[in-house]
PDB file of N, CA and C in Angstrom:
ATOM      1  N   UNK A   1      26.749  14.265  -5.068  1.00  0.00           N
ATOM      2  CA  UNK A   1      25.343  14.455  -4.782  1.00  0.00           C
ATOM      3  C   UNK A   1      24.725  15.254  -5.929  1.00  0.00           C
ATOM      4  N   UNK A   2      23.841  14.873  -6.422  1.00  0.00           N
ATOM      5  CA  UNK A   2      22.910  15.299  -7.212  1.00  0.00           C
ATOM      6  C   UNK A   2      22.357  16.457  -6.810  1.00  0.00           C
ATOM      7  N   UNK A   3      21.531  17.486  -7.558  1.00  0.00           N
ATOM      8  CA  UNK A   3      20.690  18.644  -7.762  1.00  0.00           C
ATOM      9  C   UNK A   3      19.709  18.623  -7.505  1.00  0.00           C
ATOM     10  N   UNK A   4      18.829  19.853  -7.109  1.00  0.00           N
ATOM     11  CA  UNK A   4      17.388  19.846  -7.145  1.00  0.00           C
ATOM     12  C   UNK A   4      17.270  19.379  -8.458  1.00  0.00           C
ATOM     13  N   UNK A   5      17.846  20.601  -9.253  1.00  0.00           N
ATOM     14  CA  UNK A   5      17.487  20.405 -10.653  1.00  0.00           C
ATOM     15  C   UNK A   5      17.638  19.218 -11.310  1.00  0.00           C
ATOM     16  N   UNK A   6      18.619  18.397 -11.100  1.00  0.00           N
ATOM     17  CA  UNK A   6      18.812  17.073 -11.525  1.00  0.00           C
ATOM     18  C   UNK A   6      17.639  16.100 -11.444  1.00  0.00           C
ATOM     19  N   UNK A   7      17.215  16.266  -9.869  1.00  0.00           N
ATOM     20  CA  UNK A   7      16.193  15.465  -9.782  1.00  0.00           C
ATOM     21  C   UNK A   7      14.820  15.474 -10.304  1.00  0.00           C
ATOM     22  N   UNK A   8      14.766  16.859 -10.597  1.00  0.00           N
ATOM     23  CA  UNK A   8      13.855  17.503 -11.360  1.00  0.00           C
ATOM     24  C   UNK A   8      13.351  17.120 -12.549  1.00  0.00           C
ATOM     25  N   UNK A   9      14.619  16.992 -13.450  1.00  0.00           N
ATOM     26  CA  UNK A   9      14.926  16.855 -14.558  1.00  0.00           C
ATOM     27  C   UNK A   9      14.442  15.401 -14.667  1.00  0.00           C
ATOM     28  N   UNK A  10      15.244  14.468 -14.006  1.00  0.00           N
ATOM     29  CA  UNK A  10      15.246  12.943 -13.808  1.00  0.00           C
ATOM     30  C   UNK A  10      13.595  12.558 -13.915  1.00  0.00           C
ATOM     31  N   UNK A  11      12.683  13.374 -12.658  1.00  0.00           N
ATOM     32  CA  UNK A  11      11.228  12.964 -12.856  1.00  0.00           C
ATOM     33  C   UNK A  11      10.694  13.354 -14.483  1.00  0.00           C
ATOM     34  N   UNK A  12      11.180  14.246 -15.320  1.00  0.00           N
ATOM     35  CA  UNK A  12       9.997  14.734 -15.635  1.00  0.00           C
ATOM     36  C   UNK A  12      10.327  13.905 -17.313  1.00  0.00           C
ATOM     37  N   UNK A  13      12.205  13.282 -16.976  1.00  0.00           N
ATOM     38  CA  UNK A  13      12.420  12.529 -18.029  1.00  0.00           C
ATOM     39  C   UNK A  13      11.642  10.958 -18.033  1.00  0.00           C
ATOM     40  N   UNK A  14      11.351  10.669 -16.474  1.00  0.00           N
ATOM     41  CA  UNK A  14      10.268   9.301 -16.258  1.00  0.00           C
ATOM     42  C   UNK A  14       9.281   9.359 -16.775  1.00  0.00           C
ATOM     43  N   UNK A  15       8.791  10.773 -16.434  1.00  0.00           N
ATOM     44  CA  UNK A  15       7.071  10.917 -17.105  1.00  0.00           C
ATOM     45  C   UNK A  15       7.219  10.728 -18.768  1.00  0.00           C
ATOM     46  N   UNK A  16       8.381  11.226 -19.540  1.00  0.00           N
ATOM     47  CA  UNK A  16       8.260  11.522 -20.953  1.00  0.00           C
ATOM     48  C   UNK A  16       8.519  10.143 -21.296  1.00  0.00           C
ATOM     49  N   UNK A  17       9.258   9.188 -20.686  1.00  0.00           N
ATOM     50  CA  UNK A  17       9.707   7.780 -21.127  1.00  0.00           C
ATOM     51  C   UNK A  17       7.951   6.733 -20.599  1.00  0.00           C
ATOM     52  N   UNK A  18       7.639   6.967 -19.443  1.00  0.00           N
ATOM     53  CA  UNK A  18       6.420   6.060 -19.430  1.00  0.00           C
ATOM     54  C   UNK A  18       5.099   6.635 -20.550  1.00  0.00           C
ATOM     55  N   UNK A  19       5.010   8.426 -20.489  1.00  0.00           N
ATOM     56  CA  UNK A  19       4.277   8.466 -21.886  1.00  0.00           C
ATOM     57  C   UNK A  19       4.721   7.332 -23.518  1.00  0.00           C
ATOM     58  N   UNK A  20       5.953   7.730 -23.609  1.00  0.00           N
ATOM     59  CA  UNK A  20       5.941   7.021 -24.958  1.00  0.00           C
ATOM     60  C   UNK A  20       5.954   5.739 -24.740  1.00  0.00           C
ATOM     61  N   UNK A  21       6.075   5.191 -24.023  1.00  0.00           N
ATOM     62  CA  UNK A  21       6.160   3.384 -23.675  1.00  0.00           C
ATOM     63  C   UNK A  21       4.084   3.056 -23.388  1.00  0.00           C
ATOM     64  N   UNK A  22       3.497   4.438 -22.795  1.00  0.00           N
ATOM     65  CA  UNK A  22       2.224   3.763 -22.651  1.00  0.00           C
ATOM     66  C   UNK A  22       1.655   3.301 -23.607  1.00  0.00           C
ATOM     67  N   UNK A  23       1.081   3.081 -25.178  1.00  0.00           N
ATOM     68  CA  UNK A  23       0.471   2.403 -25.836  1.00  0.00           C
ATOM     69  C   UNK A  23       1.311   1.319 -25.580  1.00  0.00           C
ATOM     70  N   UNK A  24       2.620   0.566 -25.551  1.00  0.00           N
ATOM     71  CA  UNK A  24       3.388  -0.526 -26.135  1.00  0.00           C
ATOM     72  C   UNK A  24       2.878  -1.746 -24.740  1.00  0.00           C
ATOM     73  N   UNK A  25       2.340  -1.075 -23.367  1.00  0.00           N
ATOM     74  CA  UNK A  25       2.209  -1.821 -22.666  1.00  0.00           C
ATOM     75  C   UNK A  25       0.720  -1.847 -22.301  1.00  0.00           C
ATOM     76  N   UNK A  26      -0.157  -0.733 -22.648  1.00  0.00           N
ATOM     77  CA  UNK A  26      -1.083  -0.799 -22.369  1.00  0.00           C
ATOM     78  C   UNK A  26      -1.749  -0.394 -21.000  1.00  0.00           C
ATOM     79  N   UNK A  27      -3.001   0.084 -21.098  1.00  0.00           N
ATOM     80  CA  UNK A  27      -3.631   1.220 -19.758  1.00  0.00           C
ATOM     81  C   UNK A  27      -3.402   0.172 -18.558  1.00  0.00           C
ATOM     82  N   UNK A  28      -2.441   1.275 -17.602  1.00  0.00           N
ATOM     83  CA  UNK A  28      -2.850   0.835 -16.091  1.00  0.00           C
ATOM     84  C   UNK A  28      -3.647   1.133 -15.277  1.00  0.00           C
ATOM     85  N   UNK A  29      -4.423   0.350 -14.843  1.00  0.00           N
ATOM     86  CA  UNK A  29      -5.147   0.623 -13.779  1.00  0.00           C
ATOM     87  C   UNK A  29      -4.948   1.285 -12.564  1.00  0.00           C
ATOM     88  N   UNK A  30      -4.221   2.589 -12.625  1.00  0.00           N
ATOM     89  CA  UNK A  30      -3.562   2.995 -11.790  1.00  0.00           C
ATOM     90  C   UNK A  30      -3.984   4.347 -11.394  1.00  0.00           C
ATOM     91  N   UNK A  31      -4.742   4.610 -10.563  1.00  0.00           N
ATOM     92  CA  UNK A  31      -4.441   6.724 -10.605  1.00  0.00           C
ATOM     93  C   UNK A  31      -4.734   6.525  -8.473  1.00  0.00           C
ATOM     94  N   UNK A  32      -3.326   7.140  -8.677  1.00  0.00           N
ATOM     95  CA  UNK A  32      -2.738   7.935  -7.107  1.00  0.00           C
ATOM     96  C   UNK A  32      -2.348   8.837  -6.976  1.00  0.00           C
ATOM     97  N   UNK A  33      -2.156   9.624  -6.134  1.00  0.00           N
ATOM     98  CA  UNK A  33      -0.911  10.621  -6.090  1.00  0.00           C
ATOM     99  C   UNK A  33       0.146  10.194  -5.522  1.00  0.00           C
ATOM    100  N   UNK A  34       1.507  10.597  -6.135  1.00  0.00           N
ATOM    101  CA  UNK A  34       2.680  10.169  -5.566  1.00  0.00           C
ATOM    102  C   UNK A  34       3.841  11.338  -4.965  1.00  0.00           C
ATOM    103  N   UNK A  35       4.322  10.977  -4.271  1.00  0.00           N
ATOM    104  CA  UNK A  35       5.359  11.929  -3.741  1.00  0.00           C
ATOM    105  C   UNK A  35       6.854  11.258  -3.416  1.00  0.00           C
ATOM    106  N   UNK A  36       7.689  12.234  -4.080  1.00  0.00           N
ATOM    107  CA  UNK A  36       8.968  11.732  -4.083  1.00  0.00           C
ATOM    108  C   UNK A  36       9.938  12.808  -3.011  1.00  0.00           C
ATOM    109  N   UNK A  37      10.363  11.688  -2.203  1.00  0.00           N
ATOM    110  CA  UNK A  37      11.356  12.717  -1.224  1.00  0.00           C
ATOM    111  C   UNK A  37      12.885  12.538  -1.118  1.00  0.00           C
ATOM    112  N   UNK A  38      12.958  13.150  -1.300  1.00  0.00           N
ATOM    113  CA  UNK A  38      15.035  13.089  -1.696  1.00  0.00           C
ATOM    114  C   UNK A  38      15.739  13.900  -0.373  1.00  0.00           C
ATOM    115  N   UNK A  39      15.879  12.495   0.254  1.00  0.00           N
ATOM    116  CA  UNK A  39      16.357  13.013   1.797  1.00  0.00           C
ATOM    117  C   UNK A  39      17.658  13.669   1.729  1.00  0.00           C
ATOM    118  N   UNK A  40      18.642  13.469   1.154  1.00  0.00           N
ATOM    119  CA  UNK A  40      19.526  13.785   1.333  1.00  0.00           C
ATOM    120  C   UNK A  40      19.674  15.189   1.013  1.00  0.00           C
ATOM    121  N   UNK A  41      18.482  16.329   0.214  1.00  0.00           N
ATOM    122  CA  UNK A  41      18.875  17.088  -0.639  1.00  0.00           C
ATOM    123  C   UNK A  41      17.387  18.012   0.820  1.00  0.00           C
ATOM    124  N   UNK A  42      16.674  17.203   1.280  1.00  0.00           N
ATOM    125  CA  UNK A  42      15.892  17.244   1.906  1.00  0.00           C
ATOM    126  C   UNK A  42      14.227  18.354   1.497  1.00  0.00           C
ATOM    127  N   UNK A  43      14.082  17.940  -0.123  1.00  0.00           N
ATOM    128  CA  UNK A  43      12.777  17.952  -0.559  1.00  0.00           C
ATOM    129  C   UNK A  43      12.269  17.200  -1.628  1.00  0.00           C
ATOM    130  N   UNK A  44      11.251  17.495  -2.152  1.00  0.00           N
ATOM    131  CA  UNK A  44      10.249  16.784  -2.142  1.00  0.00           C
ATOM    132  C   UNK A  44       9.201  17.219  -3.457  1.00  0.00           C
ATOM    133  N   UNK A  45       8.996  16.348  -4.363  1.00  0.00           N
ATOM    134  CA  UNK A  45       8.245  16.286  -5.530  1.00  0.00           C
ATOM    135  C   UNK A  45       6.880  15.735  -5.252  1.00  0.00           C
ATOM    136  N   UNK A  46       6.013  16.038  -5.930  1.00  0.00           N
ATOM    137  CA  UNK A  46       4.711  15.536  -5.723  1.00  0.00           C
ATOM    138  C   UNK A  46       4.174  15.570  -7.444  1.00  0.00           C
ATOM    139  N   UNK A  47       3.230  14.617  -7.389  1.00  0.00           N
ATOM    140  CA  UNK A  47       2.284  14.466  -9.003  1.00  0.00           C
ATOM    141  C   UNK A  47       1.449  13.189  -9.067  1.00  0.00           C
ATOM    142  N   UNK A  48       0.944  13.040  -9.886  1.00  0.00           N
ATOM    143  CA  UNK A  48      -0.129  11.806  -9.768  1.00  0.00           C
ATOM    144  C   UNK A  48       0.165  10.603 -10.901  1.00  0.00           C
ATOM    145  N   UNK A  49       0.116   9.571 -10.500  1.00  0.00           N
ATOM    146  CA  UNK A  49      -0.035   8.622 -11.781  1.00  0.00           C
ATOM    147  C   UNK A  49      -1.451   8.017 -12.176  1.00  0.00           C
ATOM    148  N   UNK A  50      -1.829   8.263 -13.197  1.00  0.00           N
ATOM    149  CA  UNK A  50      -2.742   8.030 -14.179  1.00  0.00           C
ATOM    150  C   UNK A  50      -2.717   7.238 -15.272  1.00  0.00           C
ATOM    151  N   UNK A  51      -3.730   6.129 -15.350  1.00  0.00           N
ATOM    152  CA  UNK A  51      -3.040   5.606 -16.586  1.00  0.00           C
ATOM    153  C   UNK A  51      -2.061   5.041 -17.006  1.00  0.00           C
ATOM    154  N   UNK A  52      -1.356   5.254 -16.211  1.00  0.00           N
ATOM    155  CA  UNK A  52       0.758   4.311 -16.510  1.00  0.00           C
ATOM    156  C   UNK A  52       1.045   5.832 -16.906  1.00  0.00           C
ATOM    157  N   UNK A  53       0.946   6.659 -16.541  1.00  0.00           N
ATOM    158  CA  UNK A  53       1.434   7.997 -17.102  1.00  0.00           C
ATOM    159  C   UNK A  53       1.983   8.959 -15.741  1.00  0.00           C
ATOM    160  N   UNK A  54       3.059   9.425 -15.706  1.00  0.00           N
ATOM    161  CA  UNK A  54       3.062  10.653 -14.183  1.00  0.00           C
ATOM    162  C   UNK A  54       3.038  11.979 -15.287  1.00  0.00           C
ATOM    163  N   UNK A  55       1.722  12.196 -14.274  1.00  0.00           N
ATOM    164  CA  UNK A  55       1.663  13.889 -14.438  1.00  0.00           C
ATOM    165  C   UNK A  55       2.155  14.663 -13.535  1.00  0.00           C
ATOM    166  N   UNK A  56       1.698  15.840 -13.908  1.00  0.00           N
ATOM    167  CA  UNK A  56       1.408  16.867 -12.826  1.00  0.00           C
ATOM    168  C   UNK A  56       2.455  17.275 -11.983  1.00  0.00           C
ATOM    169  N   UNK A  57       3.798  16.741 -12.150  1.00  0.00           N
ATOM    170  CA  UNK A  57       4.824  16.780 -11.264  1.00  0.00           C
ATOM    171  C   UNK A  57       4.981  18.396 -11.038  1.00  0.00           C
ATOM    172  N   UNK A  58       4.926  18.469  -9.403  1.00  0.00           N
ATOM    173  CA  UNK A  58       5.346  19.901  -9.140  1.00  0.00           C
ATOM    174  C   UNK A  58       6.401  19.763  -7.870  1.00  0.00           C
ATOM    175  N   UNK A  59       6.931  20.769  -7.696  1.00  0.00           N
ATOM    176  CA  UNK A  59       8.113  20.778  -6.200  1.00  0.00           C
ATOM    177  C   UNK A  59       7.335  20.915  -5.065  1.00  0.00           C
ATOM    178  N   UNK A  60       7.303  20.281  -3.870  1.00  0.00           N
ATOM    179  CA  UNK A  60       6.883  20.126  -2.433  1.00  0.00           C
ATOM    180  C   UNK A  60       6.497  19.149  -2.056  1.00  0.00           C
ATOM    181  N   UNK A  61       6.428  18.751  -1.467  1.00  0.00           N
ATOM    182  CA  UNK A  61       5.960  17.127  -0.581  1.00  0.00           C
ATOM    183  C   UNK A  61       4.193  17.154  -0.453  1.00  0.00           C
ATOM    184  N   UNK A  62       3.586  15.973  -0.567  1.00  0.00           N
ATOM    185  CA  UNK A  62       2.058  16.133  -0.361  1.00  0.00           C
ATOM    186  C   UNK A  62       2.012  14.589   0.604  1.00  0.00           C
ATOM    187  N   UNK A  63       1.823  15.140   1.992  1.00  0.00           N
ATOM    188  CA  UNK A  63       1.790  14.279   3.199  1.00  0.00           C
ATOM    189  C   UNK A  63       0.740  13.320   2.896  1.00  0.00           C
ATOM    190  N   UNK A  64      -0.491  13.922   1.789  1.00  0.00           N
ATOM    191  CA  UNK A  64      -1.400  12.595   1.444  1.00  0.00           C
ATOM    192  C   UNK A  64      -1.240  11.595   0.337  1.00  0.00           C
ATOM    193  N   UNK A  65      -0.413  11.923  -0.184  1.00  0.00           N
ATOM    194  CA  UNK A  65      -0.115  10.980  -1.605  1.00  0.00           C
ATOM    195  C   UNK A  65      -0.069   9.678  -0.819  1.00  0.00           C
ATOM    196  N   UNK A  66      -0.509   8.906  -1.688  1.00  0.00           N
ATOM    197  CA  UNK A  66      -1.020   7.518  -1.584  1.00  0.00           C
ATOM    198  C   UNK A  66       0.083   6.327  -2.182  1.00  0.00           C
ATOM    199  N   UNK A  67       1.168   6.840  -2.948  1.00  0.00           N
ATOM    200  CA  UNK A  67       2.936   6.518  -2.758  1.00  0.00           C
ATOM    201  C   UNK A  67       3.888   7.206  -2.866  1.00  0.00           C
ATOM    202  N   UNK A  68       4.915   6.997  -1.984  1.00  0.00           N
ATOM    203  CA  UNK A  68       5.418   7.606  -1.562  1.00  0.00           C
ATOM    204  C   UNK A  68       6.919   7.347  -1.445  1.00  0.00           C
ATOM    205  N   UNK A  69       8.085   7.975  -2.551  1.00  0.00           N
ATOM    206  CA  UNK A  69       8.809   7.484  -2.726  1.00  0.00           C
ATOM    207  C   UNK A  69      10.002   7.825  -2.287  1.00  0.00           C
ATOM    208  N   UNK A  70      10.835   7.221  -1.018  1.00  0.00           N
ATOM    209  CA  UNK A  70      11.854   8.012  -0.396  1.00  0.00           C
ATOM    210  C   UNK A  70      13.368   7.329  -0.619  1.00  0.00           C
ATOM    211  N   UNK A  71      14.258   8.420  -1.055  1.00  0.00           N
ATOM    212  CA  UNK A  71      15.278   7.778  -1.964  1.00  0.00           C
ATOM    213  C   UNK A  71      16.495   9.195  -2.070  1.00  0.00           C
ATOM    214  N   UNK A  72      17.974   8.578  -1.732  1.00  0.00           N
ATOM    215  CA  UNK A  72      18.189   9.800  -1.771  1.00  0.00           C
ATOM    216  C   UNK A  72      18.708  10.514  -3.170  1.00  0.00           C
ATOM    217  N   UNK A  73      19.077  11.392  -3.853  1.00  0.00           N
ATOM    218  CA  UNK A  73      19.035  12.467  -5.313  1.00  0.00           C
ATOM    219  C   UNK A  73      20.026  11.722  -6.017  1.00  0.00           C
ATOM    220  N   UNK A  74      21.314  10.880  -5.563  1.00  0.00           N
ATOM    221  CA  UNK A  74      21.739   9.926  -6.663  1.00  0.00           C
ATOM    222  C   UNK A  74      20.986   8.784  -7.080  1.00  0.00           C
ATOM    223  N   UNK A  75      20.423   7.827  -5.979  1.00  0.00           N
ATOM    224  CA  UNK A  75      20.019   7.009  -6.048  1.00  0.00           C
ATOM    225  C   UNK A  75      18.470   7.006  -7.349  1.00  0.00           C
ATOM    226  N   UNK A  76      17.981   8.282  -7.017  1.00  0.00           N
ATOM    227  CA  UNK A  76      16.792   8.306  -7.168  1.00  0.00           C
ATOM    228  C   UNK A  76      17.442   8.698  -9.393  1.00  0.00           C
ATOM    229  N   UNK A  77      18.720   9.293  -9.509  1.00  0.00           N
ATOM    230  CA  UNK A  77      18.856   9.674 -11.144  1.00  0.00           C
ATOM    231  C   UNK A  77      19.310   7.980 -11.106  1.00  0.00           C
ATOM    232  N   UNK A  78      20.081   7.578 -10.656  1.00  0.00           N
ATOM    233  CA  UNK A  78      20.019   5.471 -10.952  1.00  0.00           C
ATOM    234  C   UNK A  78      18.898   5.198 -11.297  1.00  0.00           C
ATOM    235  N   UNK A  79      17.819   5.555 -10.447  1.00  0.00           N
ATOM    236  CA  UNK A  79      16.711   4.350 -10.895  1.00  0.00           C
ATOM    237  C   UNK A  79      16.041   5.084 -12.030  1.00  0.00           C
ATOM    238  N   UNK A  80      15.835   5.880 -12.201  1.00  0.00           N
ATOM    239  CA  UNK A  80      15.521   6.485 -13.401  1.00  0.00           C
ATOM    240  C   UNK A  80      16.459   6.028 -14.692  1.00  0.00           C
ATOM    241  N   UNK A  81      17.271   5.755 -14.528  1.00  0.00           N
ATOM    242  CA  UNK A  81      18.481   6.141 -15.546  1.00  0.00           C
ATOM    243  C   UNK A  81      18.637   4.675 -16.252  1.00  0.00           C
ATOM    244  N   UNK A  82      17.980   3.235 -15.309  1.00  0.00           N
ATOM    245  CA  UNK A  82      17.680   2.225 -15.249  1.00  0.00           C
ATOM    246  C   UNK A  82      19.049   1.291 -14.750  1.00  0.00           C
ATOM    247  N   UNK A  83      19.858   2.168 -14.194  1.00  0.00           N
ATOM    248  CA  UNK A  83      21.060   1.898 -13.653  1.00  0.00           C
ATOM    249  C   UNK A  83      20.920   1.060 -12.110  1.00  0.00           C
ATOM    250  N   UNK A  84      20.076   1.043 -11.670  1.00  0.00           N
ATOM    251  CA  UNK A  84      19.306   0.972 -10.113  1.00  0.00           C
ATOM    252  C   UNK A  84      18.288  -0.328 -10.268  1.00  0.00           C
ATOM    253  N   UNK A  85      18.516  -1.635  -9.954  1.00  0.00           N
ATOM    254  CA  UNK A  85      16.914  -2.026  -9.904  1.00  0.00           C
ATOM    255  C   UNK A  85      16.508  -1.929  -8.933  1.00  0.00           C
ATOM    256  N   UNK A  86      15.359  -1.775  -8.960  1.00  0.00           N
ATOM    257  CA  UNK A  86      13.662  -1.385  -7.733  1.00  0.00           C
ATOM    258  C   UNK A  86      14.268  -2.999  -7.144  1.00  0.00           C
ATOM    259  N   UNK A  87      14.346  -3.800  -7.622  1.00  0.00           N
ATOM    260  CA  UNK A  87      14.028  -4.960  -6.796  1.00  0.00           C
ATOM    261  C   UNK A  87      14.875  -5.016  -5.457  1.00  0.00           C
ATOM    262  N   UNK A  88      16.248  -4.780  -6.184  1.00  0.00           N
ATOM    263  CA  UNK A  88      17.465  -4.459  -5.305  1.00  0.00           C
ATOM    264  C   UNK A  88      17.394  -3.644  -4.328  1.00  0.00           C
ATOM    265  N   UNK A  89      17.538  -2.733  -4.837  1.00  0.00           N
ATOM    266  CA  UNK A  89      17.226  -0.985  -3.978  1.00  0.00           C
ATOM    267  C   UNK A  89      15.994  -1.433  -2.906  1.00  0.00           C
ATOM    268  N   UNK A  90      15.033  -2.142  -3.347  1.00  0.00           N
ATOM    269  CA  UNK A  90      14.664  -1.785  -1.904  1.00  0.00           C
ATOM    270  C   UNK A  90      14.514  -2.812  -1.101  1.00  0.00           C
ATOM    271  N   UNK A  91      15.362  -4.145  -1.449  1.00  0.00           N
ATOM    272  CA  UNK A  91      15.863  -5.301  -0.531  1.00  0.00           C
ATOM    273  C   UNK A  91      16.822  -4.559   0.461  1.00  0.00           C
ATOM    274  N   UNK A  92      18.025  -3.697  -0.173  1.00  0.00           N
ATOM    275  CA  UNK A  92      19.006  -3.190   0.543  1.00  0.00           C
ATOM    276  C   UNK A  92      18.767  -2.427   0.562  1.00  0.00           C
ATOM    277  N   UNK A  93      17.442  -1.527   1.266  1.00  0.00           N
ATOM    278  CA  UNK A  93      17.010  -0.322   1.649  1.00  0.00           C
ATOM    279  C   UNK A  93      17.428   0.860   1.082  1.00  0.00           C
ATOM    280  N   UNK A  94      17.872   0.997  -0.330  1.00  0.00           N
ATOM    281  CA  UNK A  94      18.538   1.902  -0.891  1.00  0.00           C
ATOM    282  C   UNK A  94      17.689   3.380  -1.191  1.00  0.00           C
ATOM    283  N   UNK A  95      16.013   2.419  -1.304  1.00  0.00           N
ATOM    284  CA  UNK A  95      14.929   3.370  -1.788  1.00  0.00           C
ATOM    285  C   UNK A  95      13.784   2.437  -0.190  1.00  0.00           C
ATOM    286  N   UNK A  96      12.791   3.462  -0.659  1.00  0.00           N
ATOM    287  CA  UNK A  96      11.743   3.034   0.525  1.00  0.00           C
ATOM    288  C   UNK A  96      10.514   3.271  -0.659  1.00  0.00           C
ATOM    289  N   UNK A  97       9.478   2.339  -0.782  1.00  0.00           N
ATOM    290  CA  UNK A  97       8.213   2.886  -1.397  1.00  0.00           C
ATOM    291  C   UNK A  97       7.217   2.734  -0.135  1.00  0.00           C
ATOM    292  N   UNK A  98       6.344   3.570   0.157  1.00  0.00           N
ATOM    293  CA  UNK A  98       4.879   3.201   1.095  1.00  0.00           C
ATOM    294  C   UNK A  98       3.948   3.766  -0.095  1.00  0.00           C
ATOM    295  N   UNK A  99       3.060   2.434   0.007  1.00  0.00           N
ATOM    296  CA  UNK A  99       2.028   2.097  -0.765  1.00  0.00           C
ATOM    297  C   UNK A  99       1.561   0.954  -0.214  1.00  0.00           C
ATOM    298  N   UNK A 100       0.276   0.600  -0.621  1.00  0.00           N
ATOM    299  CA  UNK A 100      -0.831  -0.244  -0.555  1.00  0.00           C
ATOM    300  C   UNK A 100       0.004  -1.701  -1.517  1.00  0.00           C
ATOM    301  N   UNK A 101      -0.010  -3.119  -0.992  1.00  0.00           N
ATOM    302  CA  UNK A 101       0.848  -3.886  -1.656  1.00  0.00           C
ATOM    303  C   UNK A 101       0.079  -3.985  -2.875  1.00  0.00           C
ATOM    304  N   UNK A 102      -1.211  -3.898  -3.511  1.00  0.00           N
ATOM    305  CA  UNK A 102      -1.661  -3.941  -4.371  1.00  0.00           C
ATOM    306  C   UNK A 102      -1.352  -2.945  -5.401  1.00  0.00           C
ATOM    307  N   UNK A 103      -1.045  -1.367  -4.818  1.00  0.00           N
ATOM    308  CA  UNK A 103      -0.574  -0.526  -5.626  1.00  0.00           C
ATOM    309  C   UNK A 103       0.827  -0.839  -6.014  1.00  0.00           C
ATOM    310  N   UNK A 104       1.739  -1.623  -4.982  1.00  0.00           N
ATOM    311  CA  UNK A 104       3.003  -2.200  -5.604  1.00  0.00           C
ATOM    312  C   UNK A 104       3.342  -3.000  -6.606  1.00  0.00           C
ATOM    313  N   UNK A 105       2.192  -4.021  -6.145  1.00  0.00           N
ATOM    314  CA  UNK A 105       2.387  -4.445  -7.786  1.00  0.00           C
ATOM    315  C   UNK A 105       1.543  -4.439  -9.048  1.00  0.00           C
ATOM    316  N   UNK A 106       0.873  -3.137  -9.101  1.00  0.00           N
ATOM    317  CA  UNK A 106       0.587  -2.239 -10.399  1.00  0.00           C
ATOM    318  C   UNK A 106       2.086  -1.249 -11.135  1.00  0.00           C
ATOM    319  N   UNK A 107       2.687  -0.742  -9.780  1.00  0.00           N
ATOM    320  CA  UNK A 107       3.930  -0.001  -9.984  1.00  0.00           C
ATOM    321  C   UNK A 107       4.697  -1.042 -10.467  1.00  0.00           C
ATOM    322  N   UNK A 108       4.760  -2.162 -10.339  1.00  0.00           N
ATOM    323  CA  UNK A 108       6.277  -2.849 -10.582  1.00  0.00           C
ATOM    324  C   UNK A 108       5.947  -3.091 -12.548  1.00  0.00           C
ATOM    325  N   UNK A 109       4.259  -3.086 -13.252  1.00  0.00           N
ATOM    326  CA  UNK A 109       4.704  -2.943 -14.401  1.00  0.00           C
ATOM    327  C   UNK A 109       4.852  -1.468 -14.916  1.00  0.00           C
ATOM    328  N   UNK A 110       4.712  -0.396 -14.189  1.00  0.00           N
ATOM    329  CA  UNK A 110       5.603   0.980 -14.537  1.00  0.00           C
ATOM    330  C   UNK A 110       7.064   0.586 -14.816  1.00  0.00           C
ATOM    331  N   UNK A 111       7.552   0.095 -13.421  1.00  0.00           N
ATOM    332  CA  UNK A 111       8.644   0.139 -13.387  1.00  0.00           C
ATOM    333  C   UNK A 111       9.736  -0.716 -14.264  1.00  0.00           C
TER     334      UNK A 111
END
């Protein structure tokens, strides 16, 4: 089982990899807030995506974020790590996203 800190780490290495990838793909039409919950470790990241960009990442859960990503602290350094696909993971319930299906597939060119 993975770390707070791990997971920590894991988000804030997503944000630094979708920054440098944003010119190569170009602005998303995207700004939500998102929240990531790592059941197994049983908390919870919150920050916003903007742009094809995650900011703002801080520690605690935000019950209003508008996606919402529940996954438990290995699973969640896989999909980061690009070891994990989204497609998979959440056929076989590995990850859960709640979002708007339109915000899903804005996320799937993040992802």
């Amino acid at each position: 089982m993975a770390t707070v800190d791990d997971c920590r780490k894991a988000l804030h290495d997503l944000a630094a990899r979708l920054q440098a990838n944003a010119e190569a793909r170009g602005k998303l039409d995207l700004d939500r807030t998102l929240a990531c919950r790592v059941t197994d470790l049983g908390t919870a990241f919150h920050g916003r995506i903007a742009g094809g960009l995650l900011l703002d990442i801080t520690d605690g859960d935000d019950p209003k974020a508008k996606i919402a990503l529940v996954t438990t602290s290995d699973d969640l350094l896989k999909l980061v790590a690009g070891e994990l696909d989204v497609t998979r993971a959440l056929a076989s319930r590995q990850i859960a996203i709640k979002a708007n299906p339109f915000d899903l597939l804005k996320l799937r060119k993040l992802l």
